[in-house]
Protein backbone atom coordinates (compact mmCIF):
# COMPACT_ATOMS: atom_id res chain seq x y z
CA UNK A 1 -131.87 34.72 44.50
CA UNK A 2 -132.37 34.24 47.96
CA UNK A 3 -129.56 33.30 50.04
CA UNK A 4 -129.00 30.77 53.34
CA UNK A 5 -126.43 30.86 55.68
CA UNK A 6 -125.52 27.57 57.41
CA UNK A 7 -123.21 28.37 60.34
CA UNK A 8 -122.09 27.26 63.67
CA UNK A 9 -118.89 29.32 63.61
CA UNK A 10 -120.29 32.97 63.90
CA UNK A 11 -120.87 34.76 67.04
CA UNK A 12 -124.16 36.98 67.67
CA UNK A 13 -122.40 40.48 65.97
CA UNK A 14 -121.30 38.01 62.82
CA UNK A 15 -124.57 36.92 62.45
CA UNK A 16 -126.31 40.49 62.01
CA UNK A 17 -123.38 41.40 59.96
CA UNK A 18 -124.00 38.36 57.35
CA UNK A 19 -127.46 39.23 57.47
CA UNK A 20 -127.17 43.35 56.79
CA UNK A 21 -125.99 44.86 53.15
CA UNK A 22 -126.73 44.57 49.55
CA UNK A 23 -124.47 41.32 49.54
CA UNK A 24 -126.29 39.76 52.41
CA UNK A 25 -128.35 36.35 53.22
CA UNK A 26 -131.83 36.28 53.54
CA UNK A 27 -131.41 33.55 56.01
CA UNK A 28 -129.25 32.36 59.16
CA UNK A 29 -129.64 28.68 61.14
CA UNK A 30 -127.42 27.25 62.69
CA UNK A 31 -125.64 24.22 62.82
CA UNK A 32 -126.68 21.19 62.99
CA UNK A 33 -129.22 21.93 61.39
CA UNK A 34 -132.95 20.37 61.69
CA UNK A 35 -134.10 19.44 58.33
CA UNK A 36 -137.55 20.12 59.04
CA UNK A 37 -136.52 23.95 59.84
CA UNK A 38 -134.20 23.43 56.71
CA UNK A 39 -137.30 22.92 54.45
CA UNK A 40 -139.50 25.28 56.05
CA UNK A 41 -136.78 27.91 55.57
CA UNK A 42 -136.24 26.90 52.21
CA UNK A 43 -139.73 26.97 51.11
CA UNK A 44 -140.35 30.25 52.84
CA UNK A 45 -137.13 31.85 50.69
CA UNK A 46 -138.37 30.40 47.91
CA UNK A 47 -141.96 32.14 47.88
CA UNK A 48 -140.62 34.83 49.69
CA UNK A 49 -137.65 36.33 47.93
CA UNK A 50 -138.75 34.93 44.26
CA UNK A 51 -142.55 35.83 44.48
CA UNK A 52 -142.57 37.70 46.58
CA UNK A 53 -139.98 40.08 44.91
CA UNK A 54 -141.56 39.63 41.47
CA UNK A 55 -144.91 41.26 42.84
CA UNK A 56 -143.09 44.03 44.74
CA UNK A 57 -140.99 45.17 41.47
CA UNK A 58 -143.59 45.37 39.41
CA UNK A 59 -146.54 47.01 41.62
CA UNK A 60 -142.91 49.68 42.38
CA UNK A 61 -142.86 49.47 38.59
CA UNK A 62 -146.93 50.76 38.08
CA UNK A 63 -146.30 53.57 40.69
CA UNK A 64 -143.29 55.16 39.23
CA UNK A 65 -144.56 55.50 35.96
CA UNK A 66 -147.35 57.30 36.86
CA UNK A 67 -149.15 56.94 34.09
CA UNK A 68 -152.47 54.18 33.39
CA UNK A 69 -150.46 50.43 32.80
CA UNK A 70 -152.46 48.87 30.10
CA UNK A 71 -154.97 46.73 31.58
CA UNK A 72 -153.72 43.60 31.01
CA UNK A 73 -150.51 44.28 32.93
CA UNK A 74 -152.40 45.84 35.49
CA UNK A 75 -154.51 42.41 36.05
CA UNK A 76 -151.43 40.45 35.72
CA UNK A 77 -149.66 42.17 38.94
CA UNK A 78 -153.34 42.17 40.18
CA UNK A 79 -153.19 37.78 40.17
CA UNK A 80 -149.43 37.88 41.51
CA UNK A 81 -150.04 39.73 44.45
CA UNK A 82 -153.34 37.88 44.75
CA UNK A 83 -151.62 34.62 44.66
CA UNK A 84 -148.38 35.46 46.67
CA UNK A 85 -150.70 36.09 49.42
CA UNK A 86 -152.87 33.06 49.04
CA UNK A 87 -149.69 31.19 49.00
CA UNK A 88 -148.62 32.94 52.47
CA UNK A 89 -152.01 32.46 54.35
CA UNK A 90 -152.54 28.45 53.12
CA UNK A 91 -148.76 27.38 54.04
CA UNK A 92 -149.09 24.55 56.13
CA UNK A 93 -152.80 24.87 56.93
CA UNK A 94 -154.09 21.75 56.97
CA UNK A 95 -158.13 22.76 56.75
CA UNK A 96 -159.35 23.09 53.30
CA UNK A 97 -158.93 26.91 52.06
CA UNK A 98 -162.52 28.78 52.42
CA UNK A 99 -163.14 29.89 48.60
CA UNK A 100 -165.72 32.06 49.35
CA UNK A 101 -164.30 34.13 51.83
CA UNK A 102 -161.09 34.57 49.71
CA UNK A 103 -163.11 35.56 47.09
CA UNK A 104 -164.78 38.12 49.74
CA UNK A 105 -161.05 39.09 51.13
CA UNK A 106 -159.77 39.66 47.54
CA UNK A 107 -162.90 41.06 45.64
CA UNK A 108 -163.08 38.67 43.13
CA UNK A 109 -164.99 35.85 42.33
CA UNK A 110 -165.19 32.20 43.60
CA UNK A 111 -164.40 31.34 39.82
CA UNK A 112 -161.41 33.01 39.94
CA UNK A 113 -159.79 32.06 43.62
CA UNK A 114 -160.58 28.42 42.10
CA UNK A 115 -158.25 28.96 38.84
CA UNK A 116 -155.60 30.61 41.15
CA UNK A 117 -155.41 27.34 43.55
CA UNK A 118 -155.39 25.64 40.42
CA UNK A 119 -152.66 27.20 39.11
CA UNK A 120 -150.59 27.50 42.55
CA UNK A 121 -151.36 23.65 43.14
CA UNK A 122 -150.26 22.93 39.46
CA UNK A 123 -147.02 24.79 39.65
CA UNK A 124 -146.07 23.15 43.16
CA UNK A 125 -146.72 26.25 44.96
CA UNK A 126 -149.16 24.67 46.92
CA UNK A 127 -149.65 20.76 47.89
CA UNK A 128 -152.76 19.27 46.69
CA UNK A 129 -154.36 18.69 49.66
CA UNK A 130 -154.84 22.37 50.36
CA UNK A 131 -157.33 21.57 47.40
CA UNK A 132 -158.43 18.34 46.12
CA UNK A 133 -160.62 19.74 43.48
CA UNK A 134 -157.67 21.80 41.88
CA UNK A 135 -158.52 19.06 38.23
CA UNK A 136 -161.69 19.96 37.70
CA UNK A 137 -162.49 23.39 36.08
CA UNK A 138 -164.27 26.08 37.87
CA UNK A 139 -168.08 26.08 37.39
CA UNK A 140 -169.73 29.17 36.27
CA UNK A 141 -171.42 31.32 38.39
């Protein structure tokens, strides 16, 4: 759960503090607060400490049991990572995503980069602008 810290009490030293620990935000701004900064932020935590954490855990999870994950598994933490980092580089482009050279970047297919914008765009990940195709279904190739 990530955590925000809205402040315009705490000095420089506080600040770290609130920010260090296993109790600790994720976050610090500062009063008054800009909204714009205030939904950036929140976005960012959002994709960042639930996502992002998600794919972490379970790649951690694969290593330490150092034995083969059955493959489905295995292509399941494959699309989460592949998506947490298509979320990262298209937040708040405003060009239109290059499919092929994600495809080239991830090793996958164009088919495939086009169901994961699909998917991103259709669980609010992503705006639909970053692809106004994201209805129709991926041709084959």
């Amino acid at each position: 759960m990530p955590i925000i810290l809205i402040s315009g009490t705490l000095a420089l030293h506080e600040q770290l503090v609130a920010l260090q620990g296993p109790r600790s935000a994720h976050f610090n701004l500062e009063k008054p607060v800009d909204l714009d900064e205030l939904d950036r932020t929140v976005e960012i935590a959002l994709t960042e400490c639930g996502l992002g954490e998600t794919v972490a855990s379970l790649q951690s999870l694969e290593r330490a049991e150092k034995i083969e994950a059955s493959e489905p598994d295995r292509r399941f933490t494959e699309r989460l990572a592949r998506q947490y980092e298509m979320i990262k580089r298209l937040r708040g482009k405003v060009e239109r995503p290059n499919i092929s050279g994600l495809a080239r970047d991830f090793n996958v297919s164009r088919k495939t980069i086009i169901r994961d914008l699909q998917d991103l765009i259709r669980r609010g990940q992503l705006p639909e602008a970053a692809y106004p195709e994201w209805r129709q279904e991926p041709a084959e190739e």
